[in-house]
Protein backbone atom coordinates (compact mmCIF):
# COMPACT_ATOMS: atom_id res chain seq x y z
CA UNK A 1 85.80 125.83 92.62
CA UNK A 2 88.82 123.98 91.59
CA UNK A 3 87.77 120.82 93.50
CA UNK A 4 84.39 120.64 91.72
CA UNK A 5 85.67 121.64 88.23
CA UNK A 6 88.46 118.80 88.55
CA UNK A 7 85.71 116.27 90.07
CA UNK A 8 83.49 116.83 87.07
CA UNK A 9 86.09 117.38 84.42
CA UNK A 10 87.43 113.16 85.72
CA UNK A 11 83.49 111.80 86.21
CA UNK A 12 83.31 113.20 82.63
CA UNK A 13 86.03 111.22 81.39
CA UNK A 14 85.63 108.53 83.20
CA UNK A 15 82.31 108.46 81.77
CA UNK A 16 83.34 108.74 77.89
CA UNK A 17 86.36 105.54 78.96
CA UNK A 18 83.73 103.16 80.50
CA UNK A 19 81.18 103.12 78.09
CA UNK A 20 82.78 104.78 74.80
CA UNK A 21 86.35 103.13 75.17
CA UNK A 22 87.50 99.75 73.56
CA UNK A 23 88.90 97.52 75.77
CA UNK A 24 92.61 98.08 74.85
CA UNK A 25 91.72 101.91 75.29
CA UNK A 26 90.80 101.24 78.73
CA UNK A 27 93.54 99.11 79.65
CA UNK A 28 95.92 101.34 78.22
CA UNK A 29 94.28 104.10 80.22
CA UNK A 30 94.80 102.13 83.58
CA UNK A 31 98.50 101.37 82.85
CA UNK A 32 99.05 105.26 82.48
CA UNK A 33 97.10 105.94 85.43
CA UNK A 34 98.79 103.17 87.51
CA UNK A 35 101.90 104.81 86.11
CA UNK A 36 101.22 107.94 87.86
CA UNK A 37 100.18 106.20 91.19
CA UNK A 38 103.27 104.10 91.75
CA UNK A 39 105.35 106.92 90.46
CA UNK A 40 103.03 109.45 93.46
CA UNK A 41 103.82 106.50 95.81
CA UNK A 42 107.29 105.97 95.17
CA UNK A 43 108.09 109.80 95.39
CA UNK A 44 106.27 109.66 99.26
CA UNK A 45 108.35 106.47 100.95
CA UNK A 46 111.75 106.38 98.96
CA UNK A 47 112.19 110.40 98.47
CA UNK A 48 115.91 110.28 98.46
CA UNK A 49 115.95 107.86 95.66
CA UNK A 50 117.54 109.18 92.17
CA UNK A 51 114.92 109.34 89.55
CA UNK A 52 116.36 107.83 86.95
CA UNK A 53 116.65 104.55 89.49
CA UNK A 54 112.80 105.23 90.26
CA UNK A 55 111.96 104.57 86.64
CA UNK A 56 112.66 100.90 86.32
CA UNK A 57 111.03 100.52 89.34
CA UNK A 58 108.11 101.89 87.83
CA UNK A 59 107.91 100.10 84.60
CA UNK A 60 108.28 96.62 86.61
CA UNK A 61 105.38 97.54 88.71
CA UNK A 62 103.07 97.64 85.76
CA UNK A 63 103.75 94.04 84.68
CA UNK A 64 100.41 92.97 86.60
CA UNK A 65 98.70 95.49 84.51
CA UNK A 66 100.30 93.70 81.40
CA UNK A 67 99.13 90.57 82.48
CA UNK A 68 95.47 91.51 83.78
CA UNK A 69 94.73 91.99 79.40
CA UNK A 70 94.16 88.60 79.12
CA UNK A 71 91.77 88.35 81.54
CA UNK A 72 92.31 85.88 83.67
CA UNK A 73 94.19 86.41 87.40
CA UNK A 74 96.94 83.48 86.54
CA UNK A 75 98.35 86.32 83.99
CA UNK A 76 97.92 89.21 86.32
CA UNK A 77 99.96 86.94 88.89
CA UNK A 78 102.16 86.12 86.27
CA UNK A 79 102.85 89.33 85.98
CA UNK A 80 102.88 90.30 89.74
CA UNK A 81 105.38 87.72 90.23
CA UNK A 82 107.76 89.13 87.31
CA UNK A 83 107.44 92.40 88.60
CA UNK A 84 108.61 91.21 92.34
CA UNK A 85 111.34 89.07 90.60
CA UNK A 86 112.69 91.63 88.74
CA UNK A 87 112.86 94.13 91.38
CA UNK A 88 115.25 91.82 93.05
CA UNK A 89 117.28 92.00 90.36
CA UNK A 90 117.75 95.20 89.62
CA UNK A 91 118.49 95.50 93.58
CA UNK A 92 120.88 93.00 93.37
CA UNK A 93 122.42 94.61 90.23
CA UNK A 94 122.39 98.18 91.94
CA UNK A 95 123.02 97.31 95.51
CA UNK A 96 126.59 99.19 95.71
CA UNK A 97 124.88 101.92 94.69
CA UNK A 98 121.73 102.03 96.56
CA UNK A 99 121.99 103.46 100.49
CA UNK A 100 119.32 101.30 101.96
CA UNK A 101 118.78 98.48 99.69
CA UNK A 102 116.15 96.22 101.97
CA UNK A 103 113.64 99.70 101.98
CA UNK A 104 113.88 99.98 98.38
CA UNK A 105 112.83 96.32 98.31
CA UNK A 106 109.95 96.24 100.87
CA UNK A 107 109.02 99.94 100.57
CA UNK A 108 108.56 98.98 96.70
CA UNK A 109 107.58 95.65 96.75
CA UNK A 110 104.56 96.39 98.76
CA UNK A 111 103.57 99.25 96.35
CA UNK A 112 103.20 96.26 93.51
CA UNK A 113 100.74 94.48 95.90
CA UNK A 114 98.98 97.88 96.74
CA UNK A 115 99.18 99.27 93.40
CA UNK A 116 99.60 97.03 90.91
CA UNK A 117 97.98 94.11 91.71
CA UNK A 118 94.67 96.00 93.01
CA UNK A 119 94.27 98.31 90.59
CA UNK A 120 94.78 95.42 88.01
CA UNK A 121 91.50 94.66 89.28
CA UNK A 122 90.07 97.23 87.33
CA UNK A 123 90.79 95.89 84.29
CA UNK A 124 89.80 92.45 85.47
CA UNK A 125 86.58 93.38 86.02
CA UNK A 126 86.29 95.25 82.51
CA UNK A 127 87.00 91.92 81.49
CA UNK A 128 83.91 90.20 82.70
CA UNK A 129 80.27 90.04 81.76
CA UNK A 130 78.97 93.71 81.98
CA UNK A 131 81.90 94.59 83.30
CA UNK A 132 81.11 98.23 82.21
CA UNK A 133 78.07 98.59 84.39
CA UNK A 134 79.95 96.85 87.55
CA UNK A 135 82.59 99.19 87.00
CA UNK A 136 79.97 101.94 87.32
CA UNK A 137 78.28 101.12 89.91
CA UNK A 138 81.85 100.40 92.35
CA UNK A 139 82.92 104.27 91.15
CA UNK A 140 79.53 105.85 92.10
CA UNK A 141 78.92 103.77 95.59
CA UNK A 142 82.80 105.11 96.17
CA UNK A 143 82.30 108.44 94.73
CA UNK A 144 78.63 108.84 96.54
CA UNK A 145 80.45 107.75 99.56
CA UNK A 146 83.21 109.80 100.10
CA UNK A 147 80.59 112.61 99.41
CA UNK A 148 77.87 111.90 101.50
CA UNK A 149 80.69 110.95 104.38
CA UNK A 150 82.15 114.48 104.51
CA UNK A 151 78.64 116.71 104.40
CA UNK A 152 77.23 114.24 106.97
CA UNK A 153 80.37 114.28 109.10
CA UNK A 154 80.73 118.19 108.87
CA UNK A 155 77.14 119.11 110.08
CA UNK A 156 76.39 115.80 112.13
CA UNK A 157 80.20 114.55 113.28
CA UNK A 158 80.48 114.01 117.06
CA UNK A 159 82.35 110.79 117.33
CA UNK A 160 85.65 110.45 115.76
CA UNK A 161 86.40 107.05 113.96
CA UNK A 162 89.68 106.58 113.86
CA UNK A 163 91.36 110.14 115.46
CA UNK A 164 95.24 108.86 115.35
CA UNK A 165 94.64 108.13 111.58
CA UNK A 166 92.70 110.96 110.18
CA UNK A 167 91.18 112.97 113.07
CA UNK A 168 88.72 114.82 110.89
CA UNK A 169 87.07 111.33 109.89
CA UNK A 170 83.89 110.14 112.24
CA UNK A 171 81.51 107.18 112.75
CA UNK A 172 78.00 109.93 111.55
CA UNK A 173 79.90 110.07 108.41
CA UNK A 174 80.86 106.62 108.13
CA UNK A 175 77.28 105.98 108.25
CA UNK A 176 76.02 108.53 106.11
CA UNK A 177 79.19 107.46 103.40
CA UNK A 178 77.48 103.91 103.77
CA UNK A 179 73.95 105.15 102.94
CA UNK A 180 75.47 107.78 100.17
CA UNK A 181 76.41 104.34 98.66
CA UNK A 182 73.85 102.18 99.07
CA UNK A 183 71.38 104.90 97.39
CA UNK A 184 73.74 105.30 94.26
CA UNK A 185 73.98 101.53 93.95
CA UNK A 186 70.28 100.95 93.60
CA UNK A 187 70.34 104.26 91.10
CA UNK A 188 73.04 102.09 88.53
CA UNK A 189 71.30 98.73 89.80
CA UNK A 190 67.92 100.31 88.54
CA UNK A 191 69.23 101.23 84.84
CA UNK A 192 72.35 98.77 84.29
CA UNK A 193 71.93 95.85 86.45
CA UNK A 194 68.29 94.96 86.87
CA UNK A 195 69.01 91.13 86.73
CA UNK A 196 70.79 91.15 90.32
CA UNK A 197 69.63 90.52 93.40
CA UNK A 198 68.59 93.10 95.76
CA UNK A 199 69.95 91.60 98.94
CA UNK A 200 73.22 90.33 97.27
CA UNK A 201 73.28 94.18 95.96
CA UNK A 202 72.95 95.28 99.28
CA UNK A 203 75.28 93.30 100.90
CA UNK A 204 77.86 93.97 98.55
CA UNK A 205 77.63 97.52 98.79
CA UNK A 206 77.71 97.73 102.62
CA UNK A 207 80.74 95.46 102.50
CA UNK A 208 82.48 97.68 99.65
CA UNK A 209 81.63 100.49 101.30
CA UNK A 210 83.71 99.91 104.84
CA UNK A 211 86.21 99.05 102.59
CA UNK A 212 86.32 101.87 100.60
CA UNK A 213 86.83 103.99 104.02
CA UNK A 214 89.34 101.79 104.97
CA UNK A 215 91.53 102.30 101.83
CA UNK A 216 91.75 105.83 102.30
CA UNK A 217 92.53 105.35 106.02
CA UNK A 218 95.29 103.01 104.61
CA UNK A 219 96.49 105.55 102.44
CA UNK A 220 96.59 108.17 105.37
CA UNK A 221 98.74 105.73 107.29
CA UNK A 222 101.23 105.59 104.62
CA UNK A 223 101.20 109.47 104.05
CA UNK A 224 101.09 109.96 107.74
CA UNK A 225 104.16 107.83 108.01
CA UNK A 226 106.62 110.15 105.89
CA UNK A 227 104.85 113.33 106.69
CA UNK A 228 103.24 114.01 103.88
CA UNK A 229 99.45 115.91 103.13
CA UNK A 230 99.29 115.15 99.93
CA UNK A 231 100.36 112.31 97.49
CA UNK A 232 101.36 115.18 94.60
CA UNK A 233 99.57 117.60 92.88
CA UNK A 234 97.98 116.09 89.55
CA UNK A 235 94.45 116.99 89.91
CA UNK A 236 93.90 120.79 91.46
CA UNK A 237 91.76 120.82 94.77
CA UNK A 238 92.01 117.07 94.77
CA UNK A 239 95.98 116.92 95.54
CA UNK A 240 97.50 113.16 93.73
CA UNK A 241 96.01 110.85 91.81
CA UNK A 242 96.65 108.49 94.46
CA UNK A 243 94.41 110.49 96.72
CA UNK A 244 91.62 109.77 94.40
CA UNK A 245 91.69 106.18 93.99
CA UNK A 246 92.92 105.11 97.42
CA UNK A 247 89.07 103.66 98.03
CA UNK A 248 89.06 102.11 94.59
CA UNK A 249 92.63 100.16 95.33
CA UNK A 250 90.58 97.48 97.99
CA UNK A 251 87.20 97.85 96.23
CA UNK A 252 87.91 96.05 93.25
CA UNK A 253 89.83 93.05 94.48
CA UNK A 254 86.85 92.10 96.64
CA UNK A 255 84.10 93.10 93.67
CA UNK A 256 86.26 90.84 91.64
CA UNK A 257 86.14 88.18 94.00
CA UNK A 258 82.65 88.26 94.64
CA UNK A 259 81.98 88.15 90.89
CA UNK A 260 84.21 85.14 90.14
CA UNK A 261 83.35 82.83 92.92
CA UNK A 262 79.75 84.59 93.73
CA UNK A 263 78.37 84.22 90.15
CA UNK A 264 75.79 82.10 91.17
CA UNK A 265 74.65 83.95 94.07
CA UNK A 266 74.73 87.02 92.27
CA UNK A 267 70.87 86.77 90.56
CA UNK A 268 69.26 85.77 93.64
């Protein structure tokens, strides 16, 4: 009851953010969010790290985020590059200090380029032309996924996908996570995006959707890694808030991608 009460209780506000929300509300909402992520992750692969030295580390990693308000993916590199640049410094500042000062730069430094710089995405793609209803429809093709992945896999699960990863995880409900998706994307496609082509629609989804599995795979590996289940305990039934948008982290890159260079393919 928990699970489904949290799961409604976010869809709700999610809801109310995409197509209530200013832009600046939204963006503000992602930096807190992405605040909480980097803050689940850094607790996971630098436990033994003081707090009050996690906190910097935190604030540099949302300089992307900063930089993805304008728009454009020069400032969200801009910003990536900052953030990388000053967490150098601040190792360099605090190395005396620090017991292994190479982990807390790779360890972190990769959590920018998972965390920041993917879910800057998000608000990259706010950014664009109906950016709203393409944020939609990546959240319900991941949200129908994940869904329709674990009731096919429980009842129809024989062959395991990936069993040194995630051994509960198999290829009946990979498939059935891929049609889950495809069904909710022509649902959104039907009332927000009528314009677009089907095929490119199609294609997109099927490609978003293997993708979306293999974030949360990705995040498995890194949880699997430290021994850890789960990445806190935010969201009740859920576990962290890194849990919940592990799919989203590599789905909108790629959306954004196709959008940006694909915008002419995108109506046929």
């Amino acid at each position: 009851m928990k699970r489904l009460i949290t799961g409604v209780l976010a869809s709700a506000a999610w809801l109310v953010l995409l197509f209530r929300g200013p832009f600046p509300l939204f963006w503000l909402a992602i930096i807190a969010l992405a605040a909480v992520a980097i803050a689940e992750y850094l607790a996971i692969v630098l436990p033994a790290l003081d707090p009050r030295a996690k906190a910097p580390l935190i604030l540099f990693g949302l300089f992307p985020l900063l930089g993805a308000y304008a728009g454009e993916p020069v400032a969200l590199l801009c910003g990536l590059s900052l953030a990388l640049l000053a967490l150098l410094l601040y190792t360099l500042s605090r190395y005396a200090s620090l017991a292994q000062p190479y982990e807390v730069i790779s360890r972190t430094g990769f959590g920018y380029l998972y965390l920041s710089l993917c879910s800057a995405h998000l608000i990259l793609l706010m950014a664009l032309p109906q950016g709203r209803a393409w944020l939609l429809l990546l959240t319900a093709l991941i949200v129908a996924s994940d869904t329709a992945a674990f009731y096919t896999g429980s009842k129809f699960g024989r062959h395991k996908l990936c069993p040194a990863i995630s051994p509960g995880k198999t290829w009946e409900g990979f498939v059935g996570g891929l049609v889950g998706s495809l069904g909710a994307a022509l649902l959104v496609r039907h009332f927000f995006l009528p314009e677009q082509g089907l095929l490119w629609l199609c294609l997109i989804v099927l490609l978003l959707g293997s993708l979306g599995a293999a974030g949360d795979l990705s995040e498995s590996v890194i949880k699997r890694a430290f021994g850890v289940k789960d990445s806190g305990r935010l969201l009740p039934g859920h576990g962290g808030l890194l849990d919940r948008i592990d799919s989203l982290l590599l789905t909108a890159p790629v959306l954004y991608s196709l959008l940006y260079f694909g915008s002419g393919l995108c109506l046929k």
